[in-house]
PDB file of N, CA and C in Angstrom:
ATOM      1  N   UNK A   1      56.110 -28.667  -8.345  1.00  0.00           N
ATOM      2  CA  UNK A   1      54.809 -28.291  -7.858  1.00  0.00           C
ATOM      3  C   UNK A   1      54.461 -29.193  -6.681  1.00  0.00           C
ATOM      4  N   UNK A   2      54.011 -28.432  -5.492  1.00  0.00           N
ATOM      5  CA  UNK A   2      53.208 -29.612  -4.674  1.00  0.00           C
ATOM      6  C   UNK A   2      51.935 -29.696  -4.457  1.00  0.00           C
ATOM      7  N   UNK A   3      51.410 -30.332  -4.039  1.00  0.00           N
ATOM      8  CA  UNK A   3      50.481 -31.503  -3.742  1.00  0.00           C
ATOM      9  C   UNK A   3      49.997 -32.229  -2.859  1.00  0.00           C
ATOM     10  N   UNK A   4      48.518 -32.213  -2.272  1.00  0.00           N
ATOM     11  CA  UNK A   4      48.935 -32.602  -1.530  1.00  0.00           C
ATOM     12  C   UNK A   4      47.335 -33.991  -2.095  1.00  0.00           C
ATOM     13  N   UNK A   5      47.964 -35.577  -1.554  1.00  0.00           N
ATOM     14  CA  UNK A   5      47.074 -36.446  -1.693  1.00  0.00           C
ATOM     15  C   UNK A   5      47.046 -37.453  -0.526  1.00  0.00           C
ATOM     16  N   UNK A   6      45.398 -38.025  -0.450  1.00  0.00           N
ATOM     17  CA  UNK A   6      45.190 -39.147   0.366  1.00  0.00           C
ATOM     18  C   UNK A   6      45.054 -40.604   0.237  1.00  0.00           C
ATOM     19  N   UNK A   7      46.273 -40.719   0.898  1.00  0.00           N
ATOM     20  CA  UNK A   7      46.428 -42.171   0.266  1.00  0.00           C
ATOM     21  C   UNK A   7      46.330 -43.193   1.138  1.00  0.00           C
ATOM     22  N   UNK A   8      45.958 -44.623   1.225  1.00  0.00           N
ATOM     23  CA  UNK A   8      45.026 -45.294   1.953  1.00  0.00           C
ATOM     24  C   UNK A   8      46.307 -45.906   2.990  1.00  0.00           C
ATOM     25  N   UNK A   9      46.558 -46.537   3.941  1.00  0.00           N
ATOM     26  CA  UNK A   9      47.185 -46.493   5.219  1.00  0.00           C
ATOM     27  C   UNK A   9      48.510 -47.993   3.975  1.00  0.00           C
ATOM     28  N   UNK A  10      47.773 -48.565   4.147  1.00  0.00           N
ATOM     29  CA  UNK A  10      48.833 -49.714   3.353  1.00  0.00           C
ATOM     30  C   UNK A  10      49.485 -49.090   2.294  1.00  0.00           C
ATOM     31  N   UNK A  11      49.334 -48.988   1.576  1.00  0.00           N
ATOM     32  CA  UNK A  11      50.047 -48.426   0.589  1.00  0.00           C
ATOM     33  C   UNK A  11      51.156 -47.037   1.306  1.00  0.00           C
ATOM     34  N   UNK A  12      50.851 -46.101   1.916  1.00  0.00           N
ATOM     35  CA  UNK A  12      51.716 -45.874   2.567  1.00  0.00           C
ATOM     36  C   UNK A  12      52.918 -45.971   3.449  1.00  0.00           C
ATOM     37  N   UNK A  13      52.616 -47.417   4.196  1.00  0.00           N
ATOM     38  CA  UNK A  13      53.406 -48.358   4.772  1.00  0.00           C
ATOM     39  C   UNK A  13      53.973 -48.610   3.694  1.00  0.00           C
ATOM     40  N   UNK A  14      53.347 -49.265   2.862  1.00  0.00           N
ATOM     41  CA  UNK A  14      54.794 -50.040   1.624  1.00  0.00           C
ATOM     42  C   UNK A  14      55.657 -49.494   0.897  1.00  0.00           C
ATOM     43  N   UNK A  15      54.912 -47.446   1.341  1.00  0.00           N
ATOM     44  CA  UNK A  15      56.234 -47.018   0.166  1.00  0.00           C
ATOM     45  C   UNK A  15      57.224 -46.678   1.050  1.00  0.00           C
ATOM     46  N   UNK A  16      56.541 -46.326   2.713  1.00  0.00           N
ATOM     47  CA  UNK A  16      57.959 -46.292   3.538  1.00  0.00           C
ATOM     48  C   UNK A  16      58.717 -47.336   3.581  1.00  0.00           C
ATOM     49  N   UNK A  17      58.402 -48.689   3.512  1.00  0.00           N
ATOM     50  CA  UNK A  17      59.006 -49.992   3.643  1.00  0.00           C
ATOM     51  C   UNK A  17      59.849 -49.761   2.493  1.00  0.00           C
ATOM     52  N   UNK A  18      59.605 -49.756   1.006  1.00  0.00           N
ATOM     53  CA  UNK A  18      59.826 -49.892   0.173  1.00  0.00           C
ATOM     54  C   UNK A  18      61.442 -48.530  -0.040  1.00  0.00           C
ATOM     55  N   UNK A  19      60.811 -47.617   0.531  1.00  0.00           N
ATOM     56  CA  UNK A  19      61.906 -46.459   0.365  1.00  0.00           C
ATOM     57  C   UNK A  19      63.190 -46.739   1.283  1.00  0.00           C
ATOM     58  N   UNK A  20      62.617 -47.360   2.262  1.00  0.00           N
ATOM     59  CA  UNK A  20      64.074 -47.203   3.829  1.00  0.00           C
ATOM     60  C   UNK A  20      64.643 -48.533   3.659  1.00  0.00           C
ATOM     61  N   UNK A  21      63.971 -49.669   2.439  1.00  0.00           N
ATOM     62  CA  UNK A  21      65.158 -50.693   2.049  1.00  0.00           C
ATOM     63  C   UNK A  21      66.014 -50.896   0.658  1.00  0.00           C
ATOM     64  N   UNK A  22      65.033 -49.884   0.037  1.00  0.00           N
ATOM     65  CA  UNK A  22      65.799 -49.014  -1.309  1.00  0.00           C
ATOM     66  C   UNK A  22      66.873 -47.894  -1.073  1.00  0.00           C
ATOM     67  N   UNK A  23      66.676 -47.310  -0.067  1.00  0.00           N
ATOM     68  CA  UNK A  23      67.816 -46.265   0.302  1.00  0.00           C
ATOM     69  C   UNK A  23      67.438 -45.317  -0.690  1.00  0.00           C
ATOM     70  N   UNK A  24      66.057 -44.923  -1.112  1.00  0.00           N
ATOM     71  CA  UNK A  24      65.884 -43.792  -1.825  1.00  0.00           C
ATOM     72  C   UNK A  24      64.850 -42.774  -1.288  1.00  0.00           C
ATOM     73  N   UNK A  25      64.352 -41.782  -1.351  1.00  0.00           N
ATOM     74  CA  UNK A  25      63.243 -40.966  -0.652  1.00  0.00           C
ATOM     75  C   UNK A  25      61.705 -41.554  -2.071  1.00  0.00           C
ATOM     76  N   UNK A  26      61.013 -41.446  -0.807  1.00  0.00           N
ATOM     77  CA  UNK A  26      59.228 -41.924  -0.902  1.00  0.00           C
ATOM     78  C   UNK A  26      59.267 -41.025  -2.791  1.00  0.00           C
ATOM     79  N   UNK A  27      59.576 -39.485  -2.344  1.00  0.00           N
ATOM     80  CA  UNK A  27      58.934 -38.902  -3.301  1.00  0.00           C
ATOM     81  C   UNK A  27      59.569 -39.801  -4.682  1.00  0.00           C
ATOM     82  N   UNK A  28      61.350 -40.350  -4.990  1.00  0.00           N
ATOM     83  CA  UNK A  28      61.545 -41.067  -5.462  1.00  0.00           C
ATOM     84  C   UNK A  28      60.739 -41.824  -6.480  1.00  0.00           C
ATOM     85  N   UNK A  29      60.283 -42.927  -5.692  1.00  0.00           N
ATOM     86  CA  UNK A  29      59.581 -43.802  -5.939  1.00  0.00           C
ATOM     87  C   UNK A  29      58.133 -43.431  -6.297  1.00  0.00           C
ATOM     88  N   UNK A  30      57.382 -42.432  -5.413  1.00  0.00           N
ATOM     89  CA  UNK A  30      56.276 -41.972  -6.554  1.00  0.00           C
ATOM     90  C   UNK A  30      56.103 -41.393  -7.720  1.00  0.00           C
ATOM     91  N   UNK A  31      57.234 -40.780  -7.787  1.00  0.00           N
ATOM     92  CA  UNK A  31      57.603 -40.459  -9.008  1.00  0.00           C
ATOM     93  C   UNK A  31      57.518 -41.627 -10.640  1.00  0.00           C
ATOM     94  N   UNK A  32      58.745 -42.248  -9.951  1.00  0.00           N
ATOM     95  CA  UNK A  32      58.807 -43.274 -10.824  1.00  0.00           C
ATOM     96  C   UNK A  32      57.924 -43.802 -11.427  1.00  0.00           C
ATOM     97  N   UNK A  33      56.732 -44.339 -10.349  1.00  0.00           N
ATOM     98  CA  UNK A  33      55.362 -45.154 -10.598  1.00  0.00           C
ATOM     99  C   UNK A  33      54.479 -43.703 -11.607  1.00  0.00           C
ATOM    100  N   UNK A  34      54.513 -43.181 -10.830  1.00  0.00           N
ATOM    101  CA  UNK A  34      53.317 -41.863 -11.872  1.00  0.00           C
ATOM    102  C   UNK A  34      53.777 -42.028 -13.331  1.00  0.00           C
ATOM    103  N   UNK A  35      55.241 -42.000 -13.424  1.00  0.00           N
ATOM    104  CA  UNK A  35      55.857 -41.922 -14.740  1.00  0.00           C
ATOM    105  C   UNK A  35      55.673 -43.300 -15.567  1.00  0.00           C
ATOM    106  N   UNK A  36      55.551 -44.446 -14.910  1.00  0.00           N
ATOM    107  CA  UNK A  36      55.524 -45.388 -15.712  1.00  0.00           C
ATOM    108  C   UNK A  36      53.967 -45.801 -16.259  1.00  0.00           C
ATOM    109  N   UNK A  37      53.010 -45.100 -14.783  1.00  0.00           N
ATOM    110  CA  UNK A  37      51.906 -45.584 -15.149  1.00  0.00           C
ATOM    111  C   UNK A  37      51.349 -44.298 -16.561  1.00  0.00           C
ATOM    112  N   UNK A  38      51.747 -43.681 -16.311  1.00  0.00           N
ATOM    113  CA  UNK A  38      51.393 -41.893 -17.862  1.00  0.00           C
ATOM    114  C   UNK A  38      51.869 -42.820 -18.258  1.00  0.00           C
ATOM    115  N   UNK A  39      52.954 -43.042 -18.839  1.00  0.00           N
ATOM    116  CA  UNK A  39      53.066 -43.871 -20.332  1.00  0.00           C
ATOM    117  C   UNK A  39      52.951 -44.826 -20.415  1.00  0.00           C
ATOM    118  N   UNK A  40      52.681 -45.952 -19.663  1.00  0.00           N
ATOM    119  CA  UNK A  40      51.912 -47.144 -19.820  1.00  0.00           C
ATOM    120  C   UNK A  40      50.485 -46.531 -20.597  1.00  0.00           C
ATOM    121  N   UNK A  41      49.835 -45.440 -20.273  1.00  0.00           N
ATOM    122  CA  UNK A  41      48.164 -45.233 -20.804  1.00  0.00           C
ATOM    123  C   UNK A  41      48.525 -44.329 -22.113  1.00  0.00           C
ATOM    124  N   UNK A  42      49.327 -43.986 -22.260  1.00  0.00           N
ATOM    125  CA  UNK A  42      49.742 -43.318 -23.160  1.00  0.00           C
ATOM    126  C   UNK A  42      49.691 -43.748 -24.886  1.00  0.00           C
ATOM    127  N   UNK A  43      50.590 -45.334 -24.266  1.00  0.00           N
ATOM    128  CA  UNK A  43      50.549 -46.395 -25.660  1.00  0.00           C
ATOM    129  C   UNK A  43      48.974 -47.140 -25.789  1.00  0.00           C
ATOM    130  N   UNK A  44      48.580 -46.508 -26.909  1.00  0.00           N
ATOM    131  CA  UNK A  44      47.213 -47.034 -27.369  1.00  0.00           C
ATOM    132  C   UNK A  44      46.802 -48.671 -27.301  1.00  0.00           C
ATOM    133  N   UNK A  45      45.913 -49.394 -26.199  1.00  0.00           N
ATOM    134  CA  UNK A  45      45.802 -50.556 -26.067  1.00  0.00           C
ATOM    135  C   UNK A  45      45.412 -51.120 -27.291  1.00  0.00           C
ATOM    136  N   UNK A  46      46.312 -52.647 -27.879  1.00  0.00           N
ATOM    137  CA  UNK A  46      45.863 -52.749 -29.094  1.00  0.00           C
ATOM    138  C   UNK A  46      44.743 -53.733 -29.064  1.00  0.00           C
ATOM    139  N   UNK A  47      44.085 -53.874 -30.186  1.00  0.00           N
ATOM    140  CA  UNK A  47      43.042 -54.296 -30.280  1.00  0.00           C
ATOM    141  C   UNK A  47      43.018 -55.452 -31.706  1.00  0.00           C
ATOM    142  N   UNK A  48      41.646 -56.484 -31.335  1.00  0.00           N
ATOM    143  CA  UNK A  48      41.748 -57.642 -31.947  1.00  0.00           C
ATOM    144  C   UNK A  48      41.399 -57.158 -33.625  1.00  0.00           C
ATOM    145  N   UNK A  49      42.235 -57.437 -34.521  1.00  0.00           N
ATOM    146  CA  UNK A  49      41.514 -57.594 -35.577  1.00  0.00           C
ATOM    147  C   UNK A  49      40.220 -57.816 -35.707  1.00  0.00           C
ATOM    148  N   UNK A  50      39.626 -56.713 -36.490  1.00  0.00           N
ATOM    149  CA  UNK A  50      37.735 -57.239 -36.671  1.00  0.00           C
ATOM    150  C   UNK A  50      37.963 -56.862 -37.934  1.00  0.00           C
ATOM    151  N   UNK A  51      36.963 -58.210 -39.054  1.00  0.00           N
ATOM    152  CA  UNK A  51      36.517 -57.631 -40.306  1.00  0.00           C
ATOM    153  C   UNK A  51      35.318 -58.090 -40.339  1.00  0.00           C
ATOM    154  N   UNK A  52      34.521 -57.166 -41.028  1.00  0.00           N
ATOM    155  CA  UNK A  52      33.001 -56.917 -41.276  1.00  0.00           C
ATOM    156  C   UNK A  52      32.982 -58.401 -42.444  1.00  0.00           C
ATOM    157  N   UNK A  53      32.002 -58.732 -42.307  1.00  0.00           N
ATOM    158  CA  UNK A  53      31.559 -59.834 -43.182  1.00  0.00           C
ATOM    159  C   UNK A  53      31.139 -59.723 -44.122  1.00  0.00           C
ATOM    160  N   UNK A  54      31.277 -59.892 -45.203  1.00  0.00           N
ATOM    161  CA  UNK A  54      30.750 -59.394 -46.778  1.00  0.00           C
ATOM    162  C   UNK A  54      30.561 -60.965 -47.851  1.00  0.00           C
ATOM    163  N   UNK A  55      29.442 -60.337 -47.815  1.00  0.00           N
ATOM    164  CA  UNK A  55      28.833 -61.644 -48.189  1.00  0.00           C
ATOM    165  C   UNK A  55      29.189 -61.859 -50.357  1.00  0.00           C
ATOM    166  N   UNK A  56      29.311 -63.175 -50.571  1.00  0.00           N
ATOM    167  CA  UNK A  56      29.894 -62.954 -51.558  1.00  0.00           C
ATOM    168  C   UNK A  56      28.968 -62.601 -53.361  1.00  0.00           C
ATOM    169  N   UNK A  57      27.943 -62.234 -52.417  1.00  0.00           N
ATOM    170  CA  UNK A  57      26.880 -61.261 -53.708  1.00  0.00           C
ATOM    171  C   UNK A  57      27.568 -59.705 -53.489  1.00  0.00           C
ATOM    172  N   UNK A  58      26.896 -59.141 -54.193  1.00  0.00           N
ATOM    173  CA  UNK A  58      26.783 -57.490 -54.643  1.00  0.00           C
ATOM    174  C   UNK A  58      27.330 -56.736 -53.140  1.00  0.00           C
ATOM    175  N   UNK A  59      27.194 -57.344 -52.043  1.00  0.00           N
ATOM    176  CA  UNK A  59      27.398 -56.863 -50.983  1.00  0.00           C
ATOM    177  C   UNK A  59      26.514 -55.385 -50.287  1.00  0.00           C
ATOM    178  N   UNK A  60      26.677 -54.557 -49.413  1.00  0.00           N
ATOM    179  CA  UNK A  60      26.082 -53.177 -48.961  1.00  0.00           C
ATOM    180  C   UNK A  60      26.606 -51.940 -49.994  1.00  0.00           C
ATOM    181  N   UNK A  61      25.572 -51.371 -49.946  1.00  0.00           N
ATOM    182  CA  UNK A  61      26.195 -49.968 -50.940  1.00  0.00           C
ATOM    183  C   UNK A  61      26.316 -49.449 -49.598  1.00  0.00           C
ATOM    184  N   UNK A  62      27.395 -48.546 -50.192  1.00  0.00           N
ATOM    185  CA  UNK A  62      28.291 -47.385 -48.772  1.00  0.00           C
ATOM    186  C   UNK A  62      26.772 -46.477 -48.942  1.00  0.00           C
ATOM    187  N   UNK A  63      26.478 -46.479 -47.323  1.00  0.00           N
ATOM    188  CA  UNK A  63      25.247 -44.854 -47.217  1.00  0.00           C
ATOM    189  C   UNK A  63      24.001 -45.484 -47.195  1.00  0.00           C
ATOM    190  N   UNK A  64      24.190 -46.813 -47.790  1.00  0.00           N
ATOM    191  CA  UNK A  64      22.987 -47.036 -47.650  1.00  0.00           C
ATOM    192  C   UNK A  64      22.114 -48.845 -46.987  1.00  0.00           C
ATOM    193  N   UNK A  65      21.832 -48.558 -45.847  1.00  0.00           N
ATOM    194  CA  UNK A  65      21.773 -49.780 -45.119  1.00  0.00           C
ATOM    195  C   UNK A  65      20.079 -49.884 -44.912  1.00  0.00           C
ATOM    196  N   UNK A  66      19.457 -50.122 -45.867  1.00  0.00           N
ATOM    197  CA  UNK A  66      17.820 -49.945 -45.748  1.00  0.00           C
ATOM    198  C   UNK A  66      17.935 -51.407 -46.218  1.00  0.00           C
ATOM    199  N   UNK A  67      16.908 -52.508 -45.726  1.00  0.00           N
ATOM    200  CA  UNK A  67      16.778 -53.802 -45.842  1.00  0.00           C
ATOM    201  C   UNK A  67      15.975 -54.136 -47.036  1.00  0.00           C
ATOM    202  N   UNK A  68      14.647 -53.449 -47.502  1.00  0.00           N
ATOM    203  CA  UNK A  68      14.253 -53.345 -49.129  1.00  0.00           C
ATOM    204  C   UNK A  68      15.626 -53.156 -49.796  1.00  0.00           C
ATOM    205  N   UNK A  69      16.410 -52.118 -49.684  1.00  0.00           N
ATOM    206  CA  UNK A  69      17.436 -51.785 -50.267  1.00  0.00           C
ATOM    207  C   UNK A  69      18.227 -52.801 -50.803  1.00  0.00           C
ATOM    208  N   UNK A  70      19.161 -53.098 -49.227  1.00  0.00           N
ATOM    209  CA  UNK A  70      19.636 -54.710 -49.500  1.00  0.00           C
ATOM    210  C   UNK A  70      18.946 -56.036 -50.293  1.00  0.00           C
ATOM    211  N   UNK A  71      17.843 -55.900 -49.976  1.00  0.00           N
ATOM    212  CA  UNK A  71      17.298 -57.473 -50.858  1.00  0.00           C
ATOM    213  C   UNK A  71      17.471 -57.348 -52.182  1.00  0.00           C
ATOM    214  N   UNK A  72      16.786 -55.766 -52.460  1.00  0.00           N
ATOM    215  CA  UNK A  72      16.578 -55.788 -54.250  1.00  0.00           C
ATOM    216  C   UNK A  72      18.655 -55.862 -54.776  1.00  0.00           C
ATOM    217  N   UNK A  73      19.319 -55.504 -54.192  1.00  0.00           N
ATOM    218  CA  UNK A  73      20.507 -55.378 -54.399  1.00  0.00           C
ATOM    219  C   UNK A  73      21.036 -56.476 -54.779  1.00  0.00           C
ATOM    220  N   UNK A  74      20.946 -57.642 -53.615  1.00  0.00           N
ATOM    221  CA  UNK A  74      21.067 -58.935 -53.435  1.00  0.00           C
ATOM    222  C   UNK A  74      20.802 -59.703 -54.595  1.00  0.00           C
ATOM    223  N   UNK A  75      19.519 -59.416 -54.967  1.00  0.00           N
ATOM    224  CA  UNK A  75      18.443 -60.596 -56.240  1.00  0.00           C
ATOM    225  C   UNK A  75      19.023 -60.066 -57.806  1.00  0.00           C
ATOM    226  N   UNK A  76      20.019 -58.852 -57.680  1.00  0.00           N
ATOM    227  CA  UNK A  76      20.339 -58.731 -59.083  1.00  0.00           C
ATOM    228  C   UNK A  76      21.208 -59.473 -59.569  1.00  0.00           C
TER     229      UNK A  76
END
């Protein structure tokens, strides 16, 4: 399929630079990059362990986060 995109003056220079001392064609090399950057975003960025804090009484009833709620919960 083609395409057509605007791409900013440097970066153009560097992929001709980049292509005529690689000895490969531009489209080549954009290729490559498109492909690495899709699956670079592809793999789900991982993320820090989080655990919720639970305090060592009766703790939250699931459904129900009302602060009367919690206290009387708490004092049993």
């Amino acid at each position: 399929m083609k395409t057509t995109m605007d791409l900013p003056d440097a970066v153009m220079i560097e992929l001709r630079e980049r292509a005529a001392s690689d000895g490969v064609p531009m489209r080549d090399i954009m290729l490559e990059a498109l492909r690495r950057e899709l699956a670079r975003r592809s793999v789900p960025a991982s993320r820090a362990d989080f655990h919720f804090p639970v305090s060592s009484a009766t703790g939250w009833l699931a459904g129900d986060l009302s602060l009367a709620r919690a206290i009387e919960v708490s004092q049993r």
